[in-house]
Protein backbone atom coordinates (compact mmCIF):
# COMPACT_ATOMS: atom_id res chain seq x y z
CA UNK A 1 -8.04 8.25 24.43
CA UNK A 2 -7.94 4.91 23.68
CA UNK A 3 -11.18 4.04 25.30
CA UNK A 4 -12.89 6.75 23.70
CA UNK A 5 -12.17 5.27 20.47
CA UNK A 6 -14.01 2.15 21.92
CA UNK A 7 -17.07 4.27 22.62
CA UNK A 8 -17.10 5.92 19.42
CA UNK A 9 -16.76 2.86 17.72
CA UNK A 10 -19.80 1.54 19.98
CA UNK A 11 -21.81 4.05 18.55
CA UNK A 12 -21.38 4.09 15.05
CA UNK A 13 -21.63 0.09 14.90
CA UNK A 14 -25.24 0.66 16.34
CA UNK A 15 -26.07 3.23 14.11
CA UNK A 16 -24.62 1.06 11.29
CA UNK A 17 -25.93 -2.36 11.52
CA UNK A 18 -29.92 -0.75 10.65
CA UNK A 19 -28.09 0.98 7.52
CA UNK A 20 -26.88 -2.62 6.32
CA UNK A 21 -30.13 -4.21 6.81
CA UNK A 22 -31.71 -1.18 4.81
CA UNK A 23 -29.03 -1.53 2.15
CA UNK A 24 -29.06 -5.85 1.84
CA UNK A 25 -25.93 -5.81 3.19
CA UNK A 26 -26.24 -7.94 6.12
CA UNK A 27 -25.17 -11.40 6.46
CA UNK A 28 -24.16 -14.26 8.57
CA UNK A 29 -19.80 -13.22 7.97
CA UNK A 30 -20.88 -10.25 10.68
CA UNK A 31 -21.69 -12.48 13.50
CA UNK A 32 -18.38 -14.42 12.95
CA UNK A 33 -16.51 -10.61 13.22
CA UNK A 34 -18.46 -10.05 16.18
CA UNK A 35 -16.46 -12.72 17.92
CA UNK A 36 -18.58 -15.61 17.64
CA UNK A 37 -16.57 -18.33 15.95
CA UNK A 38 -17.81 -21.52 15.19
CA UNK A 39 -16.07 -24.62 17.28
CA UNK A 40 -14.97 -25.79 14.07
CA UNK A 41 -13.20 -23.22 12.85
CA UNK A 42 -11.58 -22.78 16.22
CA UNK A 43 -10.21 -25.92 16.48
CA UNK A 44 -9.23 -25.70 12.77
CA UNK A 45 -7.31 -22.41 13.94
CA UNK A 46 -6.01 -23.99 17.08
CA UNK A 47 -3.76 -26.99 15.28
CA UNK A 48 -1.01 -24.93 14.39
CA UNK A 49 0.92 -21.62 14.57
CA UNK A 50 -0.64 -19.57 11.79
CA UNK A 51 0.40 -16.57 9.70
CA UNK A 52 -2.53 -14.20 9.53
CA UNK A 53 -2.82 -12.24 6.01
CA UNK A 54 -5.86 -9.74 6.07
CA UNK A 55 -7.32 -9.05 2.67
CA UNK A 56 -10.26 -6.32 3.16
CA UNK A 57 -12.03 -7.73 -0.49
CA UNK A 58 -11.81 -9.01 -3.92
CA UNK A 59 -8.92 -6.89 -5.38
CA UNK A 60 -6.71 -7.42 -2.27
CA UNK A 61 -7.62 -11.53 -1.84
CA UNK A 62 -6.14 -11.16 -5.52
CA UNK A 63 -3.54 -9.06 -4.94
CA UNK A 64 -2.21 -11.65 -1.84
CA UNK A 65 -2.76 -14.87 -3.64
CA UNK A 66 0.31 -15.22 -5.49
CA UNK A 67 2.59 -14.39 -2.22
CA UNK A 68 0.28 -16.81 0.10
CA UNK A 69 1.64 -19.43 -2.34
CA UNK A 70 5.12 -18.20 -2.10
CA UNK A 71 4.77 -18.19 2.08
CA UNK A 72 3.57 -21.51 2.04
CA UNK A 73 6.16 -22.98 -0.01
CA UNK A 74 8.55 -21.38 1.71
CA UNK A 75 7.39 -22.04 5.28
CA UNK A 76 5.39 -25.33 5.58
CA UNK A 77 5.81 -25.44 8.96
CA UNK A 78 2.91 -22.69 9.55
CA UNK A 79 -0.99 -22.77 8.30
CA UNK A 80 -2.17 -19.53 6.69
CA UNK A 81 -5.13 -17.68 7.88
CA UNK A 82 -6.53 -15.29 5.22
CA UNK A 83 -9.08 -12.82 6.61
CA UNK A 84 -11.25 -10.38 4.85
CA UNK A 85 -14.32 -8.08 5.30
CA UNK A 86 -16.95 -8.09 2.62
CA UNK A 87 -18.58 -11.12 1.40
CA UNK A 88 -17.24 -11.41 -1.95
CA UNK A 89 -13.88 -11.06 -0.58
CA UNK A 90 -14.90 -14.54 1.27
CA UNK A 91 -16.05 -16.17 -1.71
CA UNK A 92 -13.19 -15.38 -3.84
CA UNK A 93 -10.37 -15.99 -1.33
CA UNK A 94 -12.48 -19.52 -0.46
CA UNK A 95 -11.95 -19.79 -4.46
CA UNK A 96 -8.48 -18.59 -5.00
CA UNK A 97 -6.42 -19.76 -1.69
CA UNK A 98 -8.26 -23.20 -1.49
CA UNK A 99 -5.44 -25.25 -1.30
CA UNK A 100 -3.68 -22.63 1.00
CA UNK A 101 -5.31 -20.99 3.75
CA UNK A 102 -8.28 -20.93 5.93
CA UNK A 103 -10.78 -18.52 5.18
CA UNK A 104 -12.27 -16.27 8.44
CA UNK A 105 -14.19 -12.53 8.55
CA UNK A 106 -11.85 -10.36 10.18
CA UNK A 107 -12.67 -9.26 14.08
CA UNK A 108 -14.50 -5.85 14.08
CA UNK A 109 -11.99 -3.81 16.13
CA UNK A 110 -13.49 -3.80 19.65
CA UNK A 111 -10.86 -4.69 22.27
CA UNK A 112 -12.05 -7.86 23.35
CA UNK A 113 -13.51 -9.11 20.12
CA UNK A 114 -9.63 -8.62 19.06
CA UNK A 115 -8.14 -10.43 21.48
CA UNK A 116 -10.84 -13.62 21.15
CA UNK A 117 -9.15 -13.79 17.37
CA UNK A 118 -5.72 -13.46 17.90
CA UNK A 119 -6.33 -15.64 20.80
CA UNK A 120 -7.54 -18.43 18.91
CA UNK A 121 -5.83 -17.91 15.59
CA UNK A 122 -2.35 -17.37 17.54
CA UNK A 123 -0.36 -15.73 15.06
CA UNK A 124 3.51 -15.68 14.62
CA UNK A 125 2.88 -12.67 11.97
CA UNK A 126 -0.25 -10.39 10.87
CA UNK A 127 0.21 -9.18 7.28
CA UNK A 128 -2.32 -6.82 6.00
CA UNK A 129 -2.86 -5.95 2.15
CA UNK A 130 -2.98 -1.94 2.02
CA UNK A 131 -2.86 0.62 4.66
CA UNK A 132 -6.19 -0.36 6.35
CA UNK A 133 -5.24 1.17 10.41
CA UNK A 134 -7.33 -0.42 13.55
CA UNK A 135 -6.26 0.92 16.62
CA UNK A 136 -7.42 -2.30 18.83
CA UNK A 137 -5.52 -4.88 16.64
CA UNK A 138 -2.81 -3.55 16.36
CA UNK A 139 -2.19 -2.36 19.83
CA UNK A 140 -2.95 -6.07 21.26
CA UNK A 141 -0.97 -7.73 18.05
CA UNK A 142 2.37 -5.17 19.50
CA UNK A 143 1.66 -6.29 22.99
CA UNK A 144 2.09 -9.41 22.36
CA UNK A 145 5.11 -9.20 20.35
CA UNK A 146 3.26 -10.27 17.12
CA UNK A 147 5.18 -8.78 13.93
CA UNK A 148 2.99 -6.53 11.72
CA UNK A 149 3.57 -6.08 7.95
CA UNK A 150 1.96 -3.82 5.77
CA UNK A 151 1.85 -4.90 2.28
CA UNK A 152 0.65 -2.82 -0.88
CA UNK A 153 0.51 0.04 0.99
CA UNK A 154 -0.93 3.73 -0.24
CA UNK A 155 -2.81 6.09 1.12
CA UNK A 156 -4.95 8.06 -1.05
CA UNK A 157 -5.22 12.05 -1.03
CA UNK A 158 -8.80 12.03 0.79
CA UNK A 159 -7.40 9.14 3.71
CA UNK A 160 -4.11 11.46 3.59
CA UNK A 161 -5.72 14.15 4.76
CA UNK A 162 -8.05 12.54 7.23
CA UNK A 163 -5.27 10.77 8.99
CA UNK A 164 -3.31 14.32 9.06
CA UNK A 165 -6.37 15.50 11.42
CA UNK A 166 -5.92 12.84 14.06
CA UNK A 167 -2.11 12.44 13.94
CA UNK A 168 -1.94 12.51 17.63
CA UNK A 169 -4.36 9.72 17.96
CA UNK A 170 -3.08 7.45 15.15
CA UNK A 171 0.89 7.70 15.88
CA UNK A 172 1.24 5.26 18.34
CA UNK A 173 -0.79 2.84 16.27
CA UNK A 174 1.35 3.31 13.23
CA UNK A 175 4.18 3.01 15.27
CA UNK A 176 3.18 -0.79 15.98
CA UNK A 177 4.05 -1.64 12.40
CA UNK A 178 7.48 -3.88 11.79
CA UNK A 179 7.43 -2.76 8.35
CA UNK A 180 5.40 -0.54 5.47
CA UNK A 181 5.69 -2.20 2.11
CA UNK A 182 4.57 1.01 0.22
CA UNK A 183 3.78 1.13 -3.53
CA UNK A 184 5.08 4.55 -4.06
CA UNK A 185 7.64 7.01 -2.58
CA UNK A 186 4.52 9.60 -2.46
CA UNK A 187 2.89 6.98 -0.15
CA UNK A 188 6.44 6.21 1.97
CA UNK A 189 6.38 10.23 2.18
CA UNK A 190 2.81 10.13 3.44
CA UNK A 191 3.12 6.97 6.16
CA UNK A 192 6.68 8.48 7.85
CA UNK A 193 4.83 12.30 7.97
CA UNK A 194 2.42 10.28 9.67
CA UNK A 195 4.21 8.98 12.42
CA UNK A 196 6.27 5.97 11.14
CA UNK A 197 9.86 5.25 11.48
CA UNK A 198 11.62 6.16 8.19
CA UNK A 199 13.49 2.69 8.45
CA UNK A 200 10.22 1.01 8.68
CA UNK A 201 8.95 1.96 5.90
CA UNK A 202 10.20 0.95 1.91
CA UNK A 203 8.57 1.15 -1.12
CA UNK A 204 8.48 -1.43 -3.09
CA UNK A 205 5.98 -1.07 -6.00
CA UNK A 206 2.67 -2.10 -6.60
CA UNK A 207 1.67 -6.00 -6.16
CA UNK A 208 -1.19 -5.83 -8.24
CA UNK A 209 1.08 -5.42 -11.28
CA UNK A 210 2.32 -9.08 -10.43
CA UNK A 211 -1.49 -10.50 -10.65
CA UNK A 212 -2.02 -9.95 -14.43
CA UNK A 213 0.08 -13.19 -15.22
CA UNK A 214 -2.67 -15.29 -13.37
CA UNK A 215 -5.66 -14.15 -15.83
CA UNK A 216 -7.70 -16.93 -17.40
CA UNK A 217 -9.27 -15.63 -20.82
CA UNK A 218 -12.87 -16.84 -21.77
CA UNK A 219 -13.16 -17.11 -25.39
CA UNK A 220 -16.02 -15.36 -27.47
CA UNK A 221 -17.80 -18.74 -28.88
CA UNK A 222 -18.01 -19.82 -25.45
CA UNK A 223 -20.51 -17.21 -24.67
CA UNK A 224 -22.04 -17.64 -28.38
CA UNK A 225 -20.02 -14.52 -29.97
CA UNK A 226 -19.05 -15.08 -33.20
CA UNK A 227 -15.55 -13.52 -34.53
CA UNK A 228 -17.27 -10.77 -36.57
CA UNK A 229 -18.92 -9.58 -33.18
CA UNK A 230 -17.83 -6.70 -30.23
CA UNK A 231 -18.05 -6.48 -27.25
CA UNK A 232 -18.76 -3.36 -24.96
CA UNK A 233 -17.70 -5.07 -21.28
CA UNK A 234 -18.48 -2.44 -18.55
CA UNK A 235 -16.37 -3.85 -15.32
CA UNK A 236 -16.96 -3.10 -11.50
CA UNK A 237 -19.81 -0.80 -12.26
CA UNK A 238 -21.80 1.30 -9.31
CA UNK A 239 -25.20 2.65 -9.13
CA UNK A 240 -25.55 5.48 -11.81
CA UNK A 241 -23.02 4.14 -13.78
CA UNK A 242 -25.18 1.49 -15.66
CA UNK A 243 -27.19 4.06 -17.76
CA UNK A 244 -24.08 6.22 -18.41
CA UNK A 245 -22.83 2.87 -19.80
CA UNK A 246 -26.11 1.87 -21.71
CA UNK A 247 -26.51 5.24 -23.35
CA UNK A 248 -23.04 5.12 -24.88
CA UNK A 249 -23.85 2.26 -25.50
CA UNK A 250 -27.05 3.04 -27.77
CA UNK A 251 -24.73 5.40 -29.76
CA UNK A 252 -22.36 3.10 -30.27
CA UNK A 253 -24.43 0.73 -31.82
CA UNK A 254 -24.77 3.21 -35.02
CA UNK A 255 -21.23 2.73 -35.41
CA UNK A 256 -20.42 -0.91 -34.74
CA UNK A 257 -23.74 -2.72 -36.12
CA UNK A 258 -22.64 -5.74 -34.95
CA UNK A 259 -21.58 -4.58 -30.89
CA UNK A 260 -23.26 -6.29 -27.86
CA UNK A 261 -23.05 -5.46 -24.36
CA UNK A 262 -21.67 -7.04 -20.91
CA UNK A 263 -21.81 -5.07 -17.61
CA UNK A 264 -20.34 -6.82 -14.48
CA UNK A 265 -21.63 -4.86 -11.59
CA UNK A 266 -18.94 -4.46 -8.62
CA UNK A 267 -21.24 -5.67 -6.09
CA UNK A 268 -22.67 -8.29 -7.94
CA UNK A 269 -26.30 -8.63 -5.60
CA UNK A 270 -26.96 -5.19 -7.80
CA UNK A 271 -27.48 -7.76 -10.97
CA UNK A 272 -31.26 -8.07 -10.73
CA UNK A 273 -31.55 -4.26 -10.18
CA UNK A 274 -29.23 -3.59 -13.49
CA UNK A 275 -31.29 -6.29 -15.29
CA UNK A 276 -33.78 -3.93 -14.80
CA UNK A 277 -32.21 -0.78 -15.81
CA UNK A 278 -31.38 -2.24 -18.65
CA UNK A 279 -35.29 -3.42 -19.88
CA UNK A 280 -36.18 0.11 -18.52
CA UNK A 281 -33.70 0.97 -21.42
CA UNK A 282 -35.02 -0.70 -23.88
CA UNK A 283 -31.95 -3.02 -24.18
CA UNK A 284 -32.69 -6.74 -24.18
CA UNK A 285 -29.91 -8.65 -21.35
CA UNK A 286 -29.54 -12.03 -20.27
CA UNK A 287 -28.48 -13.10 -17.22
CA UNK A 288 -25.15 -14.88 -17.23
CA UNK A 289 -26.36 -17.76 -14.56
CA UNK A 290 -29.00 -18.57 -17.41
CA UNK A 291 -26.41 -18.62 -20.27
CA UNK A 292 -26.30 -21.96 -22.43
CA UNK A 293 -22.23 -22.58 -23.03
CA UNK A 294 -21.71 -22.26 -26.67
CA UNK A 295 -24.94 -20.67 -27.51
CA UNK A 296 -25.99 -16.58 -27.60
CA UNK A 297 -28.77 -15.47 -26.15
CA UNK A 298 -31.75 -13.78 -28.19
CA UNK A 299 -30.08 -10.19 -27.98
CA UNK A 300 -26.39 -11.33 -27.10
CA UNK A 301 -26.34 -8.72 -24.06
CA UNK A 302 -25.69 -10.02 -20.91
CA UNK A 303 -25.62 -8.82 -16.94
CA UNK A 304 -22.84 -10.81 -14.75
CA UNK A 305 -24.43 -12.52 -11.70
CA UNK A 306 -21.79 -14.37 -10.82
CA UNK A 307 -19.04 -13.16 -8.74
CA UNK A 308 -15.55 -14.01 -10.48
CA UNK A 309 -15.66 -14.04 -13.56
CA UNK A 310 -14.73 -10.44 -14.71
CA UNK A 311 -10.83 -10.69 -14.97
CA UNK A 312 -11.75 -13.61 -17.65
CA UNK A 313 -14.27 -11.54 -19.55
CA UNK A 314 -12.14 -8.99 -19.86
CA UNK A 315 -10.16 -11.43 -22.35
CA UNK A 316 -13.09 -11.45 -24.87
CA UNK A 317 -13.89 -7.65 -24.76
CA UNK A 318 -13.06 -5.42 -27.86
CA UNK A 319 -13.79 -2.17 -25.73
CA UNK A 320 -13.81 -1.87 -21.76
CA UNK A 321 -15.25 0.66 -19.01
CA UNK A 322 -14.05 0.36 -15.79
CA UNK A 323 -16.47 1.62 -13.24
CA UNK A 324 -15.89 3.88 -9.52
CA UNK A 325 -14.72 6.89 -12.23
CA UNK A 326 -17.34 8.70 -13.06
CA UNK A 327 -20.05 8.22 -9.95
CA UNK A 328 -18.70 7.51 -6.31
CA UNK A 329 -15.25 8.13 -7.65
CA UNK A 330 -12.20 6.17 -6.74
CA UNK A 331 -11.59 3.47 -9.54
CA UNK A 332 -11.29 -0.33 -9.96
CA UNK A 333 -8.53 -2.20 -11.33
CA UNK A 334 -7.93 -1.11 -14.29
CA UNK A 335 -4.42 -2.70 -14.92
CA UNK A 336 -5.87 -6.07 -15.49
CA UNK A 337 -7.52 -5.22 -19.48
CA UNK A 338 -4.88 -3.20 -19.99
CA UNK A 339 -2.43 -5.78 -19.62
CA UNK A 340 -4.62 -7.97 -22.31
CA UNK A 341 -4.12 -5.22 -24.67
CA UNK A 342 -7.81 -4.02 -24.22
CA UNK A 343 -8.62 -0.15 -25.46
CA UNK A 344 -9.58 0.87 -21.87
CA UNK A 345 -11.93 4.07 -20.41
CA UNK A 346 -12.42 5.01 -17.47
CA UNK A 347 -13.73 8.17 -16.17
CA UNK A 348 -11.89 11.19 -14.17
CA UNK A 349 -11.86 9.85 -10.43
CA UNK A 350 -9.31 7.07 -10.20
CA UNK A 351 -7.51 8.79 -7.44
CA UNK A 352 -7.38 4.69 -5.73
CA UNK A 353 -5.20 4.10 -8.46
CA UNK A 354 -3.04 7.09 -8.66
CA UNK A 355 0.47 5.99 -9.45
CA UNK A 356 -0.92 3.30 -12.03
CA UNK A 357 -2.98 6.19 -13.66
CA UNK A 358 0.09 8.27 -14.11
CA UNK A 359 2.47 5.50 -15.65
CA UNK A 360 -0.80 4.57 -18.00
CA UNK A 361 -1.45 8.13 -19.09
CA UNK A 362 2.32 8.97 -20.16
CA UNK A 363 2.82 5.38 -21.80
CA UNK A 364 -1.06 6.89 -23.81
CA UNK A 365 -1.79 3.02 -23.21
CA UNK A 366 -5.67 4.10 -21.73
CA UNK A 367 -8.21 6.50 -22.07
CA UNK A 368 -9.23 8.86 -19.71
CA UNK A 369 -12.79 10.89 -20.42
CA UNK A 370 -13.87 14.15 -18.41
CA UNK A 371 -17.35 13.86 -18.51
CA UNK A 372 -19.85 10.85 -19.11
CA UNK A 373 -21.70 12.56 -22.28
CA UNK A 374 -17.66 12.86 -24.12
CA UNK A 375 -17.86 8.40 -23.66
CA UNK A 376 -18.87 7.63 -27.02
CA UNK A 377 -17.23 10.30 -28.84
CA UNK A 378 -13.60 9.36 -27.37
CA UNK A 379 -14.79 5.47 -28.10
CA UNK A 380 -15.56 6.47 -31.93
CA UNK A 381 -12.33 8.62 -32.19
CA UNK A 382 -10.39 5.97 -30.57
CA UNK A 383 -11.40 3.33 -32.78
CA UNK A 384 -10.44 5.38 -35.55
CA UNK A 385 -6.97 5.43 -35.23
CA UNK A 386 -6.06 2.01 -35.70
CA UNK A 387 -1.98 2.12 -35.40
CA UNK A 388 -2.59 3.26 -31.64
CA UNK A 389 -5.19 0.55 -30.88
CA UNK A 390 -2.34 -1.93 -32.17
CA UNK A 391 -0.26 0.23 -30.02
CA UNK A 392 -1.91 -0.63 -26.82
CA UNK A 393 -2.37 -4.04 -27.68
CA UNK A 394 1.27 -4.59 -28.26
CA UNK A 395 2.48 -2.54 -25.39
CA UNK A 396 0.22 -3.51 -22.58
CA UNK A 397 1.85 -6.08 -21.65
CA UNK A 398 5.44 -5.19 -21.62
CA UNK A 399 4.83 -1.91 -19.54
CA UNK A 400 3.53 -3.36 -16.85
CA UNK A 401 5.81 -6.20 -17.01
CA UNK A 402 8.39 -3.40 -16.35
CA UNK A 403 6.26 -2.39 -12.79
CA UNK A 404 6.49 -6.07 -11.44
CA UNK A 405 8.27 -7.33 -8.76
CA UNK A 406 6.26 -6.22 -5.96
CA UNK A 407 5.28 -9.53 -4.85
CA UNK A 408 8.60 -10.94 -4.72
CA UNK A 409 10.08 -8.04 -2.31
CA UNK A 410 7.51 -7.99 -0.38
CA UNK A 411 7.86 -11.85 0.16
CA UNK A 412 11.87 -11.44 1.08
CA UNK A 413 10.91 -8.52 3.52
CA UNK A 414 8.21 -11.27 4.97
CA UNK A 415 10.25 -13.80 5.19
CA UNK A 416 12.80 -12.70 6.46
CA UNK A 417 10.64 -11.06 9.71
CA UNK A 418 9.43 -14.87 9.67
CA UNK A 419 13.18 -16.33 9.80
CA UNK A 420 13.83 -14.14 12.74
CA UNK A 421 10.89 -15.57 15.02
């Protein structure tokens, strides 16, 4: 069964790797996860015993930051190896674990491309941010006695049903995990009905509750705002989301005279191609690479081309969309403005962020909208009730302060696996 896997996998990598070049998607990270380290890197890996944290991309290189610092303080005698998948995730874990781990791609998961990694980065422990399942690494990782840790875990309705369809070719991989750290008991539910041992698995809440503490605020007048303006910031957008943004946006404008515009694409090579979306809609943007500090551009409106800098803009919004809820579907982070206080929309497919959604929507401290053409109107209505915009901006804070804690149990479960070795 097992080598079928390895054929399938064959397959779809070939049919794949023409699909990235189509889409601009390709770059140099994929030779690295095709095995082909540099002998740099290697003998960077090869100086010590390393813990291995995998962090697929930007919101899970976040979400592992804080508890790489807590790892290393705790355990200087090991280096930390942080892998992840996309290229942002790369840029921003280069950015955000600097001073604490080496940055690799992780292995695509053919058998012998596996075993080259764990090979050279010789783990005592693999910890991997959410419930991301590969067969090959894990099955080599067990054989070798290697510790596995799942951290953040869920597992979304759609993957919960897709993993109940191959159940007999998934158990014995899930039963190679040490532990699950799950965020909810819906997701500890989900994992053991999938094959894992019940007293492998705990739940332990979500870590990305903890990473709201560690958010840098821009201020307006460094962009060129002035305190009488707003600002509409659209975050983690997708293609088809832009001109659902820039048309509310339009109408907007008839209310708030004085509102200006800031969408931060979630794959940020898209910037060019929303520049032009937006001059096909008549709506004059600058590009933030070409901003002056301290002074406004012509029309104040401005595309993000620069990857990291949304959880800081969020700081000088006075209204925020987050993007993946009404095309794709799915949903960013959307804890981050509401923790600033920020009156926050997003669209009806956040099913990522399930459990958040659920405490957000019962503590009314965010704004959920059915159907693109309803965006403006529940913006306008919202505004209009001032006492529950103070609300939120009061309250943000302190309920998800009440959520925290995720980080720290995960780290105790961690390090105590590590204490064992």
């Amino acid at each position: 069964m097992f080598f079928i896997y390895q054929i399938i996998l064959i397959f779809i990598f070939i049919f794949y790797i023409p699909v990235m070049f189509l889409r601009g998607k390709m770059h140099w990270g994929l030779i690295e996860r095709m095995g082909f380290i540099s002998a740099a890197k290697l003998r960077k890996l090869q100086e010590s015993r390393n813990i291995w944290i995998h962090a697929v991309s930007v919101g899970e290189v976040l979400a592992v930051a804080s508890l790489a610092g807590k790892i290393k303080a705790a355990f200087p005698e090991y280096k930390i190896i942080c892998s992840t998948v996309t290229k942002t995730g790369q840029k921003i874990a280069s950015e955000q674990l600097r001073d604490k781990a080496t940055i690799i791609y992780a292995p695509l998961d053919f058998s012998i491309v596996v075993n080259k990694f764990i090979k050279a980065i010789n783990p005592v422990i693999y910890i991997s941010a959410e419930t991301e399942i590969w067969p090959s690494l894990y099955l080599n990782l067990k054989r070798r006695n290697i510790p596995i840790i799942v951290i953040n875990g869920r597992i979304s309705d759609k993957s919960y049903q897709g993993y109940k369809a191959v159940k007999f070719l998934i158990k014995n991989v899930i039963s190679c995990v040490n532990v699950f750290c799950m965020q909810t008991t819906e997701d500890a539910t989900r994992i053991i009905a999938l094959g894992a041992e019940k007293d492998k698995v705990k739940t332990v809440g979500n870590v990305k509750f903890d990473t709201v503490s560690d958010i840098s605020s821009r201020n307006k007048r460094e962009l060129g705002f002035s305190g009488e303006d707003m600002v509409f910031l659209a975050g983690s957008t997708h293609l088809g989301e832009e001109e659902i943004v820039i048309r509310a946006f339009k109408e907007l404008q008839k209310e708030f005279k004085r509102l200006y515009l800031i969408v931060v694409p979630r794959h940020i090579e898209r910037a060019p191609e929303v520049f032009k979306i937006c001059q096909q809609e008549n709506v004059s943007v600058q590009l933030y690479s070409k901003l002056i500090p301290g002074k406004a551009s012509a029309a104040g409106n401005i595309v993000v081309d620069v990857m990291g800098e949304l959880r800081s803009l969020y700081g000088i919004a006075d209204i925020v969309f987050i993007g993946k809820t009404f095309v794709k579907g799915g949903g960013q982070n959307m804890i981050e403005p509401v923790s600033l206080g920020k009156p926050t929309f997003v669209g009806p497919m956040t099913e990522n962020f399930k459990s958040v959604m659920e405490i957000f929507l019962k503590e009314k401290i965010i704004f959920q909208v059915n159907h693109p053409s309803e965006l403006t109107g529940e913006i306008i209505f919202a505004f209009k009730d001032g006492d529950k915009l103070k609300n939120i901006a009061a309250r943000g804070k302190e309920i998800i302060s009440r959520h925290q804690g995720a980080t720290m149990k995960s780290f105790e479960i961690i390090s105590g696996q590590l204490k064992s070795i």
